[in-house]
Protein backbone atom coordinates (compact mmCIF):
# COMPACT_ATOMS: atom_id res chain seq x y z
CA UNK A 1 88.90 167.58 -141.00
CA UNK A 2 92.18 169.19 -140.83
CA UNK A 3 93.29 171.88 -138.33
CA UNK A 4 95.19 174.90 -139.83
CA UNK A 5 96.80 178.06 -138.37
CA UNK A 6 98.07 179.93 -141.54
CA UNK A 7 97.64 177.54 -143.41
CA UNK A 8 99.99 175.17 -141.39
CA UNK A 9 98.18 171.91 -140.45
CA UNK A 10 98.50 171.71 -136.76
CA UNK A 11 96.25 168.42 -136.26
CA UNK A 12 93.07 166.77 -137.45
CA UNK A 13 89.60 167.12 -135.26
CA UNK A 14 88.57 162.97 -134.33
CA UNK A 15 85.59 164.19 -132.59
CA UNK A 16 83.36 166.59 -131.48
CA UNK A 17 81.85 167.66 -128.34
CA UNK A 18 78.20 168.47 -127.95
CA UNK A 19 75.95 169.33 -124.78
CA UNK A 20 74.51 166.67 -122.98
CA UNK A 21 71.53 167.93 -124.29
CA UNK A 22 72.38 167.20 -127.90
CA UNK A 23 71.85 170.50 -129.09
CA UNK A 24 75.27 172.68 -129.43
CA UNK A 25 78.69 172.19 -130.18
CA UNK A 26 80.77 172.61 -127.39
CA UNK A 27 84.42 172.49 -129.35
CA UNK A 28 86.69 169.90 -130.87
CA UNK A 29 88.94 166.63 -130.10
CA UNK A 30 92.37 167.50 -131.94
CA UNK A 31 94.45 165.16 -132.28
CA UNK A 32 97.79 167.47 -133.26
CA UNK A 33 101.11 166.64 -134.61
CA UNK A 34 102.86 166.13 -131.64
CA UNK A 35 100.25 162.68 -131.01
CA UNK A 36 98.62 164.58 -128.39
CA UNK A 37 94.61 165.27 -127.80
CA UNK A 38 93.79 168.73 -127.77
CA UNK A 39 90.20 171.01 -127.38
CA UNK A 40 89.26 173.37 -129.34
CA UNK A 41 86.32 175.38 -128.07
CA UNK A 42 83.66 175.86 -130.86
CA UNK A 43 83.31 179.35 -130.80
CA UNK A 44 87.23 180.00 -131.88
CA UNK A 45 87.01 178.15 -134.50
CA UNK A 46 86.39 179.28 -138.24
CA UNK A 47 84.74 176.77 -140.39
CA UNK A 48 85.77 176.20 -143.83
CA UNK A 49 84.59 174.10 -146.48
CA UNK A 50 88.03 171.77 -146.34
CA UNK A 51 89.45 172.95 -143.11
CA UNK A 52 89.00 174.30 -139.63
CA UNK A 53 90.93 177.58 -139.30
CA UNK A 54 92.34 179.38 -135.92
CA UNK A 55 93.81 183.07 -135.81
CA UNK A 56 96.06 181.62 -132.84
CA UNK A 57 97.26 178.36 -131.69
CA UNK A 58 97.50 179.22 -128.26
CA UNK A 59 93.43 178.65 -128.26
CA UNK A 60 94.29 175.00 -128.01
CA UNK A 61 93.47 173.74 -124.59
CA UNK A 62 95.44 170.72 -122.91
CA UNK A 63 92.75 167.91 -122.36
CA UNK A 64 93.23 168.56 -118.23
CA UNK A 65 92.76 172.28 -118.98
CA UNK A 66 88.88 171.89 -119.80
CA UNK A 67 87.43 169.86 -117.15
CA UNK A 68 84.51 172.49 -117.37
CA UNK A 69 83.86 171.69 -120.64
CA UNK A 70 84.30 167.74 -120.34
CA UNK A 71 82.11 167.75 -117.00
CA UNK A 72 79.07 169.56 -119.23
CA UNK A 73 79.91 167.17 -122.28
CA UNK A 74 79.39 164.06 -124.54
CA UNK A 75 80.98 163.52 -127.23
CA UNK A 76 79.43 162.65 -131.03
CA UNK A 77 81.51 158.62 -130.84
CA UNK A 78 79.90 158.29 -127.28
CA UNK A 79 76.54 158.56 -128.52
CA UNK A 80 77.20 155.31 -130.00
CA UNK A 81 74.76 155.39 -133.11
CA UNK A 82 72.33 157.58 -132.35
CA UNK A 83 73.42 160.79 -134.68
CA UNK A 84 72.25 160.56 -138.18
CA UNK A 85 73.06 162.78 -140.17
CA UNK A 86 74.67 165.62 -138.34
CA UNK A 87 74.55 169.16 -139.40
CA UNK A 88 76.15 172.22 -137.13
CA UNK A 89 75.36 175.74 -137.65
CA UNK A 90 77.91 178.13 -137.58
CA UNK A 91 75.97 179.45 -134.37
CA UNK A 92 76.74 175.62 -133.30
CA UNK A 93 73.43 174.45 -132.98
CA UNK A 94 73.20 170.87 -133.80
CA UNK A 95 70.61 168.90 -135.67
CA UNK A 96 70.26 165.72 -135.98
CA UNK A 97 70.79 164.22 -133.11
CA UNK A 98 68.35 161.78 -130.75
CA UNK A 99 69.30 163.13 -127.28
CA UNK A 100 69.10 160.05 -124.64
């Protein structure tokens, strides 16, 4: 799903991170323009049908920014099967997901 900032496309998300738990959406794997992996904490972010939207882009963190975020994380490709079918609330609750 794309990334935009007034309507400028600043990346794409390639995954998202959830609690260990399994049950909330911590933020977003960005991969922007410039090649580089970027997080995007969940609760900046406004959810559109075709597009995530941000008011600024300066709520993109640098991936060694948010070692608070990693340390409490997994990530939806490291669950390695185990999500169905996923569905986040805009509250970023999660369903559908076995937690280990």
């Amino acid at each position: 799903m794309p990334l935009r900032f007034r309507g400028i496309e600043l990346g794409r998300s390639v995954d998202l991170l959830v609690a260990r738990d399994a049950t909330r959406a911590l933020g977003f794997d960005i991969l922007c323009g410039d090649h580089a992996h970027r997080f995007l904490p969940f609760a900046v972010a406004n959810l559109k049908d075709d597009a995530i939207e941000i008011e600024s882009p300066l709520v993109l963190l640098d991936f060694g920014e948010f070692g608070f975020y990693r340390e409490q994380a997994t990530t939806l490709s490291e669950l390695n099967g185990e999500a169905g079918e996923v569905v986040v609330e805009r509250d970023g609750s999660i369903k559908g997901i076995t937690p280990r």
